[in-house]
PDB file of N, CA and C in Angstrom:
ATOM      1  N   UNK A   1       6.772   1.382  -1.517  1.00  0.00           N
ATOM      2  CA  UNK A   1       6.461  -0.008  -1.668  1.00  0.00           C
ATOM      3  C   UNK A   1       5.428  -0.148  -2.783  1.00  0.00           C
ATOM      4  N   UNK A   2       5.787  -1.333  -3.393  1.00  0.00           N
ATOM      5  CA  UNK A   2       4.734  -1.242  -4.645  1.00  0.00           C
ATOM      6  C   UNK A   2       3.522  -2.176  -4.427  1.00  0.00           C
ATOM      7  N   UNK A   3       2.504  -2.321  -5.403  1.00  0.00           N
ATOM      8  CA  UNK A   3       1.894  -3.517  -5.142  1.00  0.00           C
ATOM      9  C   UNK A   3       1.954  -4.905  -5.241  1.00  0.00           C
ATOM     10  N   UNK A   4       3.113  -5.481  -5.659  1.00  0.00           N
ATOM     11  CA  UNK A   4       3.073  -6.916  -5.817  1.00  0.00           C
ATOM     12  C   UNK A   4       4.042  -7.290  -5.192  1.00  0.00           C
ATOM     13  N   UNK A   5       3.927  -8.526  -4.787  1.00  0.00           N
ATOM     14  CA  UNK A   5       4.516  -9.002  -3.073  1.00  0.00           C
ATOM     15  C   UNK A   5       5.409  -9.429  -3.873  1.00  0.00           C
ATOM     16  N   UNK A   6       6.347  -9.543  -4.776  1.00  0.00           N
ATOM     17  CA  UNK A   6       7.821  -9.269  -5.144  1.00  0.00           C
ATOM     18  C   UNK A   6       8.663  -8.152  -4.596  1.00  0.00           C
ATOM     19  N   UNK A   7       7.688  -6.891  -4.557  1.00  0.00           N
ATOM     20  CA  UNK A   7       8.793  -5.606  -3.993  1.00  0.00           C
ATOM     21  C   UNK A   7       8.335  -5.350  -2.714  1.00  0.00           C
ATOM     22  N   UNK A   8       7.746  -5.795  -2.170  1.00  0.00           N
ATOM     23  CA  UNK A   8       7.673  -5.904  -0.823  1.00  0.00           C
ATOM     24  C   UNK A   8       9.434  -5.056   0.222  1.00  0.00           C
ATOM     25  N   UNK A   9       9.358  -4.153   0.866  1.00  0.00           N
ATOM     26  CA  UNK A   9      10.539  -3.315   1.173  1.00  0.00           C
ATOM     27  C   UNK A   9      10.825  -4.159   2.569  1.00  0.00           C
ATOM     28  N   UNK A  10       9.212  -4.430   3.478  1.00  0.00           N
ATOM     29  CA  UNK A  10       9.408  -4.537   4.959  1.00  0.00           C
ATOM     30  C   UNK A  10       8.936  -5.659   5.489  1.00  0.00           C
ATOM     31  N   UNK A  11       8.966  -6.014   6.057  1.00  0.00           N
ATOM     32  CA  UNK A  11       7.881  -7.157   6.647  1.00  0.00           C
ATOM     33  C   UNK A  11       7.878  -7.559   8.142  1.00  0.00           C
ATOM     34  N   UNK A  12       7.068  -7.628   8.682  1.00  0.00           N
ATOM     35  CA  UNK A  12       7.042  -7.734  10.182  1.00  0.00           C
ATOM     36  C   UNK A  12       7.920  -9.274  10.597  1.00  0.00           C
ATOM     37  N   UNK A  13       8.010  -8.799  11.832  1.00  0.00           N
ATOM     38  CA  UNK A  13       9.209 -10.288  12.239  1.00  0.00           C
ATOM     39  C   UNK A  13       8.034 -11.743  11.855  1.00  0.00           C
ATOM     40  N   UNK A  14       6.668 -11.044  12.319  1.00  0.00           N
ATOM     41  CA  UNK A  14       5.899 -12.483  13.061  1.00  0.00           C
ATOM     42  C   UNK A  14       5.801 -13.222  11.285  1.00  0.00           C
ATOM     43  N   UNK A  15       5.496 -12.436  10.334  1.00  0.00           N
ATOM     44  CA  UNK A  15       5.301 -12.755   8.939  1.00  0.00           C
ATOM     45  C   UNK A  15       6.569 -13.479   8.433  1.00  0.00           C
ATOM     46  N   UNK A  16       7.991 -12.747   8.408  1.00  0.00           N
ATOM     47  CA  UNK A  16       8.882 -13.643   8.037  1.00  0.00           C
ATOM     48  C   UNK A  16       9.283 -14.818   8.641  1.00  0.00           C
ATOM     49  N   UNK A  17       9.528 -14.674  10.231  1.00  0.00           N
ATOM     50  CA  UNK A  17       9.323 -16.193  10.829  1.00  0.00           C
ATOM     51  C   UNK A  17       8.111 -17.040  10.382  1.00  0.00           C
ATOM     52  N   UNK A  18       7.275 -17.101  10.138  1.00  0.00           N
ATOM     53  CA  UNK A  18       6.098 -17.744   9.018  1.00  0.00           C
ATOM     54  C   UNK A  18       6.722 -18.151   7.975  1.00  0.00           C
ATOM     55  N   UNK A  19       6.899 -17.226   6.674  1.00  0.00           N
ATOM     56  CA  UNK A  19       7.647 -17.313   5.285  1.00  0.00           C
ATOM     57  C   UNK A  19       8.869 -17.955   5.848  1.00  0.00           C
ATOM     58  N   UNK A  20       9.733 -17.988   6.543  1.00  0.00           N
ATOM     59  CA  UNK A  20      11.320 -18.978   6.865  1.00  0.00           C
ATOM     60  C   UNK A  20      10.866 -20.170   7.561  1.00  0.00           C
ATOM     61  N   UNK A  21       9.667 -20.379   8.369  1.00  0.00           N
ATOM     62  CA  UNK A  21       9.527 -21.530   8.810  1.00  0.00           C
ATOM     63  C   UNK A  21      10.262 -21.686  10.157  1.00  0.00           C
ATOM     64  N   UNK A  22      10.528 -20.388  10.708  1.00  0.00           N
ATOM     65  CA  UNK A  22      11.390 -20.277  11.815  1.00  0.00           C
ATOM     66  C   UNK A  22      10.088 -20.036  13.091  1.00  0.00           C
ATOM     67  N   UNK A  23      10.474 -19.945  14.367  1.00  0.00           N
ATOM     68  CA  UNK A  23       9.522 -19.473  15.568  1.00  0.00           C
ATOM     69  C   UNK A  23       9.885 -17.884  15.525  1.00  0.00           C
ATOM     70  N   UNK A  24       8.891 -17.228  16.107  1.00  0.00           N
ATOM     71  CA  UNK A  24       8.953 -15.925  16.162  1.00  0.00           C
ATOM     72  C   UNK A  24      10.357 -15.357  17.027  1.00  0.00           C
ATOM     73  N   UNK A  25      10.364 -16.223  18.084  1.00  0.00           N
ATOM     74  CA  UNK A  25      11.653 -15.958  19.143  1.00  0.00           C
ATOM     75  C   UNK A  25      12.790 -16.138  18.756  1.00  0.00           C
ATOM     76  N   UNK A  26      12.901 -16.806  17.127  1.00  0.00           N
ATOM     77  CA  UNK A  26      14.099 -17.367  16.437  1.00  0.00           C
ATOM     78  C   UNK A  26      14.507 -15.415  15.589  1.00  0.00           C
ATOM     79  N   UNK A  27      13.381 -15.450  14.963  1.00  0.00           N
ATOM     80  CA  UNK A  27      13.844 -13.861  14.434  1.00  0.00           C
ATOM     81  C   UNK A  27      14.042 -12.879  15.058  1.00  0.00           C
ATOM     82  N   UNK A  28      13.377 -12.789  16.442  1.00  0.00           N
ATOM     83  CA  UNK A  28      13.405 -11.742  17.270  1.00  0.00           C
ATOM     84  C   UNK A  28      14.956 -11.840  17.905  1.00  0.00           C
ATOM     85  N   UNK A  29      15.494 -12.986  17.700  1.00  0.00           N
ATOM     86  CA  UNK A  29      16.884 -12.938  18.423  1.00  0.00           C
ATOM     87  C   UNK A  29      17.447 -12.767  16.792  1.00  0.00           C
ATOM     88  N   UNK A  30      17.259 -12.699  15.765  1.00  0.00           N
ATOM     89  CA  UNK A  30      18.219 -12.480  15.101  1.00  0.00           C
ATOM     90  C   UNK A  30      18.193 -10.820  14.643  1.00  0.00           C
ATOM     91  N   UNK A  31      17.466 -10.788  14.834  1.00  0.00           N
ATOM     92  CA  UNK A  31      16.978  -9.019  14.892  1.00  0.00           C
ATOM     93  C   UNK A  31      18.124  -8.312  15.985  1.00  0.00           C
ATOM     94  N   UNK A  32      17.563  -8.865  17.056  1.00  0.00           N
ATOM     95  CA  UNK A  32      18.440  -8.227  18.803  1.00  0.00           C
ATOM     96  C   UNK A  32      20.080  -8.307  18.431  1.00  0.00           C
ATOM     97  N   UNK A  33      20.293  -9.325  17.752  1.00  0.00           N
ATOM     98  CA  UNK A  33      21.860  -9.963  17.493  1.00  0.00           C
ATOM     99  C   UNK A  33      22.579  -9.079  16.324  1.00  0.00           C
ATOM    100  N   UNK A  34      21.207  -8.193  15.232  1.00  0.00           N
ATOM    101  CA  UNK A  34      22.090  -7.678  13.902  1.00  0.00           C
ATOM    102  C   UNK A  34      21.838  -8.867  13.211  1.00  0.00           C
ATOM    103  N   UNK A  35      21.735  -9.881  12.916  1.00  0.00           N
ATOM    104  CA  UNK A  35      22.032 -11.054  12.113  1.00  0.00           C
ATOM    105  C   UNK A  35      21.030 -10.830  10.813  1.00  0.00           C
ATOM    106  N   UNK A  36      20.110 -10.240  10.710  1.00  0.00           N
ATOM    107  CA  UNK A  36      19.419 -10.105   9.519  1.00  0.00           C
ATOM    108  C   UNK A  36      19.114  -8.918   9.641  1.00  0.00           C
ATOM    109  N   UNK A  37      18.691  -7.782   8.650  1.00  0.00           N
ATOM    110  CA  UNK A  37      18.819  -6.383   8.599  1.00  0.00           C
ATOM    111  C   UNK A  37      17.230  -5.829   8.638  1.00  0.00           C
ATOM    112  N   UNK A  38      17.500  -5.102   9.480  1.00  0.00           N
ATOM    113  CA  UNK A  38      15.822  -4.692  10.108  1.00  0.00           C
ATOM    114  C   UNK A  38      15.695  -3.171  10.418  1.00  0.00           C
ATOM    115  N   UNK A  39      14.718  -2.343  10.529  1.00  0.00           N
ATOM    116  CA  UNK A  39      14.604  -0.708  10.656  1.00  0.00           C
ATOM    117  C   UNK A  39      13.172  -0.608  11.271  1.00  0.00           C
ATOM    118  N   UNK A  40      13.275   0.355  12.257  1.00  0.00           N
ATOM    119  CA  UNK A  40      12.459   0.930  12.976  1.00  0.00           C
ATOM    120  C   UNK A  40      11.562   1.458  12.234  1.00  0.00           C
ATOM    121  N   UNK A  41       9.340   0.993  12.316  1.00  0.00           N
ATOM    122  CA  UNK A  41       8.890   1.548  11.679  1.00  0.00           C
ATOM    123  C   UNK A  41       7.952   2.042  12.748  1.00  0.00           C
ATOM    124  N   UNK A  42       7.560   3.311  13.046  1.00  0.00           N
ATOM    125  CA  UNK A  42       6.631   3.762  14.544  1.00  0.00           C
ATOM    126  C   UNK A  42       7.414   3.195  15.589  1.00  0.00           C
ATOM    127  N   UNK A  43       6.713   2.529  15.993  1.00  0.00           N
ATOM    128  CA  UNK A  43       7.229   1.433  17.094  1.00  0.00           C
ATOM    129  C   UNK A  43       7.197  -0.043  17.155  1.00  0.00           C
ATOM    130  N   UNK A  44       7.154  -0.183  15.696  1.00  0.00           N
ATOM    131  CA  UNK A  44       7.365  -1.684  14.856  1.00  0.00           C
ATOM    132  C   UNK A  44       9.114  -1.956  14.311  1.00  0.00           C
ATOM    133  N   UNK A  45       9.479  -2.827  15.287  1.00  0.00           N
ATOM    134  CA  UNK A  45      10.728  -3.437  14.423  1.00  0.00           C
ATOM    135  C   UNK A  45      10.399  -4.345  13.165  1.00  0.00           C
ATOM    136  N   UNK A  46      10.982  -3.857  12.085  1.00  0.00           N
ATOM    137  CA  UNK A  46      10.567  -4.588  10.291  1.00  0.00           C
ATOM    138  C   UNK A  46      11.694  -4.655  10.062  1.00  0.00           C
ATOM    139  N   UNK A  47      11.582  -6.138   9.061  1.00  0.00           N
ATOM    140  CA  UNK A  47      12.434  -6.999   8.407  1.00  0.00           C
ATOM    141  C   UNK A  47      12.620  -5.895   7.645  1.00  0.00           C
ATOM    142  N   UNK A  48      14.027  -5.704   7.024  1.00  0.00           N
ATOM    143  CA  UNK A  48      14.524  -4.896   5.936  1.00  0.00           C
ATOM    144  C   UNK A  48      14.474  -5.952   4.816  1.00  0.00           C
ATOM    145  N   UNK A  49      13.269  -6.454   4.214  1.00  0.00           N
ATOM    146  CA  UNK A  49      13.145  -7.215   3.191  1.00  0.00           C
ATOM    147  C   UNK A  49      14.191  -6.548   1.648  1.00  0.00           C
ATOM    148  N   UNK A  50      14.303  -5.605   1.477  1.00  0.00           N
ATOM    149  CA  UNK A  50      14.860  -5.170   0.393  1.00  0.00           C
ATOM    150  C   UNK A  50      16.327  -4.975   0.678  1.00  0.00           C
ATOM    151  N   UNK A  51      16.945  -4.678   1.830  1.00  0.00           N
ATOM    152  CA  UNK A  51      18.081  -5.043   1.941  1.00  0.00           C
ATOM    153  C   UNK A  51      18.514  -5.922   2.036  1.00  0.00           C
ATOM    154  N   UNK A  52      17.964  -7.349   2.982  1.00  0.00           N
ATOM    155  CA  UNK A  52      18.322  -9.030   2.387  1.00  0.00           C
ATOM    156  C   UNK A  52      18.553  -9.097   1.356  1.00  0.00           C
ATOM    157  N   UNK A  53      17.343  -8.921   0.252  1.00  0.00           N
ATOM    158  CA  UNK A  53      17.260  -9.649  -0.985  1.00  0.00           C
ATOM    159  C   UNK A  53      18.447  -8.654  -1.992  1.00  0.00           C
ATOM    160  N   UNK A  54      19.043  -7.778  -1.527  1.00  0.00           N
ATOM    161  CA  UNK A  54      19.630  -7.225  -2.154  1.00  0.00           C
ATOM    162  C   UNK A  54      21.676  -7.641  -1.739  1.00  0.00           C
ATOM    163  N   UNK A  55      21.504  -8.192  -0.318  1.00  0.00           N
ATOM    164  CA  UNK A  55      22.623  -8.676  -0.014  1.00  0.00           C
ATOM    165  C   UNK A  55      22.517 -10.251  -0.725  1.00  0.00           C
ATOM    166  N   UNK A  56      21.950 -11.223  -0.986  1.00  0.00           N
ATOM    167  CA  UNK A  56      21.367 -11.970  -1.604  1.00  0.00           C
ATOM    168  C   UNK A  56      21.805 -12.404  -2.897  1.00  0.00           C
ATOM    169  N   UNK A  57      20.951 -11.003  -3.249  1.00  0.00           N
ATOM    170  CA  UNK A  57      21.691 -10.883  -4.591  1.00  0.00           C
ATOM    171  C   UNK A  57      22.945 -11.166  -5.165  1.00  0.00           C
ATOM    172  N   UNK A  58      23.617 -10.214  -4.661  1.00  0.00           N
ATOM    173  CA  UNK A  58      25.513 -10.374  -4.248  1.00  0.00           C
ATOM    174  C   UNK A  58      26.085 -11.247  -4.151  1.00  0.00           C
ATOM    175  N   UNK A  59      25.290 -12.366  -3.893  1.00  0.00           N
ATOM    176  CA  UNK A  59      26.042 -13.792  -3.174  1.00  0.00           C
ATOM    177  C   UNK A  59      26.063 -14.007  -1.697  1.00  0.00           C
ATOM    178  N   UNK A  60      25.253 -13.096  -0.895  1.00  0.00           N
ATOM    179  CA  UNK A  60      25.650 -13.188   0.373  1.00  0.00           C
ATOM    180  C   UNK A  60      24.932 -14.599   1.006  1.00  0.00           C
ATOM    181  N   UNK A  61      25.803 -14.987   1.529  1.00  0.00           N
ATOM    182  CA  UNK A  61      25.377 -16.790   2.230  1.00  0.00           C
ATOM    183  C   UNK A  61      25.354 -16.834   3.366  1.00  0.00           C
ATOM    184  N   UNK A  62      26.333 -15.941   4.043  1.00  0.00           N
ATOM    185  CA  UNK A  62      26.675 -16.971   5.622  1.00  0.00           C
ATOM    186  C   UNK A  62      25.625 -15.408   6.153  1.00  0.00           C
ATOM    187  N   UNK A  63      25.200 -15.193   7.636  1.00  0.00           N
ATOM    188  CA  UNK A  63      24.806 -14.559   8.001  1.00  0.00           C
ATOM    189  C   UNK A  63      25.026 -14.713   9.661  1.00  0.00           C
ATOM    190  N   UNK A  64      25.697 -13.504   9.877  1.00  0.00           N
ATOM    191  CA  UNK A  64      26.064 -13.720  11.323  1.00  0.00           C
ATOM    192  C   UNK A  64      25.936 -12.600  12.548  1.00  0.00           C
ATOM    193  N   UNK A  65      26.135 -12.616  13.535  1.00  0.00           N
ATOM    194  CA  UNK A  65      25.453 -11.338  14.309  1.00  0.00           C
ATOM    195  C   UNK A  65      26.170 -10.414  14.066  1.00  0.00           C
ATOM    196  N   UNK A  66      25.728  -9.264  14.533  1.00  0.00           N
ATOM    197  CA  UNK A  66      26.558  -8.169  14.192  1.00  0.00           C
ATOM    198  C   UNK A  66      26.334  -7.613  12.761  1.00  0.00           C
ATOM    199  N   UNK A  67      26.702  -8.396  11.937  1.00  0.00           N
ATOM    200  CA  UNK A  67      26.388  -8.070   9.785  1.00  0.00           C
ATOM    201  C   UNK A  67      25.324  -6.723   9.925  1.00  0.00           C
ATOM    202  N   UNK A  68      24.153  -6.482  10.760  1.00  0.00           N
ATOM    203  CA  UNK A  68      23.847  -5.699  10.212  1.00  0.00           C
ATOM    204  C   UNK A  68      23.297  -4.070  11.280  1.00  0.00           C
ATOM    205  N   UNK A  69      23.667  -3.032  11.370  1.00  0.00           N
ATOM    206  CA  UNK A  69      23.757  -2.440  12.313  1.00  0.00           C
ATOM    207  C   UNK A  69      22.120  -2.096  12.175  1.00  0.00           C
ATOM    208  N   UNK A  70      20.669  -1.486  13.520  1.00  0.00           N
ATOM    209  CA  UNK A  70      19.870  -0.968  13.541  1.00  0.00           C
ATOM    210  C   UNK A  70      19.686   0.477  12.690  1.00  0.00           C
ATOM    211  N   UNK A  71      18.861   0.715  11.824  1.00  0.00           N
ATOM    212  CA  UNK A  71      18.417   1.902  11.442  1.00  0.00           C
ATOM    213  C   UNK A  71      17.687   2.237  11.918  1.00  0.00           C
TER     214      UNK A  71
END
């Protein structure tokens, strides 16, 4: 991870529900569901910030459960 919050790799659920404007219980079910792509860090579930922005990239729009399996 580098230093400027552009390459940001991870981000905790409670931070991106913040940054989306969502409730915490909104990401935590999209996490549980697969619906946005997330990886085990210790015993911290983290936003896979660099894999979004990289599906994103691509064109990816719709987002649905399942899309993304646990690492």
């Amino acid at each position: 991870m580098t230093a400027t919050n552009e390459s940001l790799d991870l981000c905790s659920v409670k931070t991106f529900a913040e940054l989306s404007g969502v409730t915490v219980e909104e990401v935590i079910n999209w996490v549980d569901s697969q619906t946005i792509p997330s990886m085990k860090l210790a015993d911290f579930r983290m936003v896979n910030l660099a894999r979004l922005r990289a599906d994103l990239e691509k064109g990816k729009t719709v987002f649905k459960a399942g899309d993304y399996a646990h690492v």
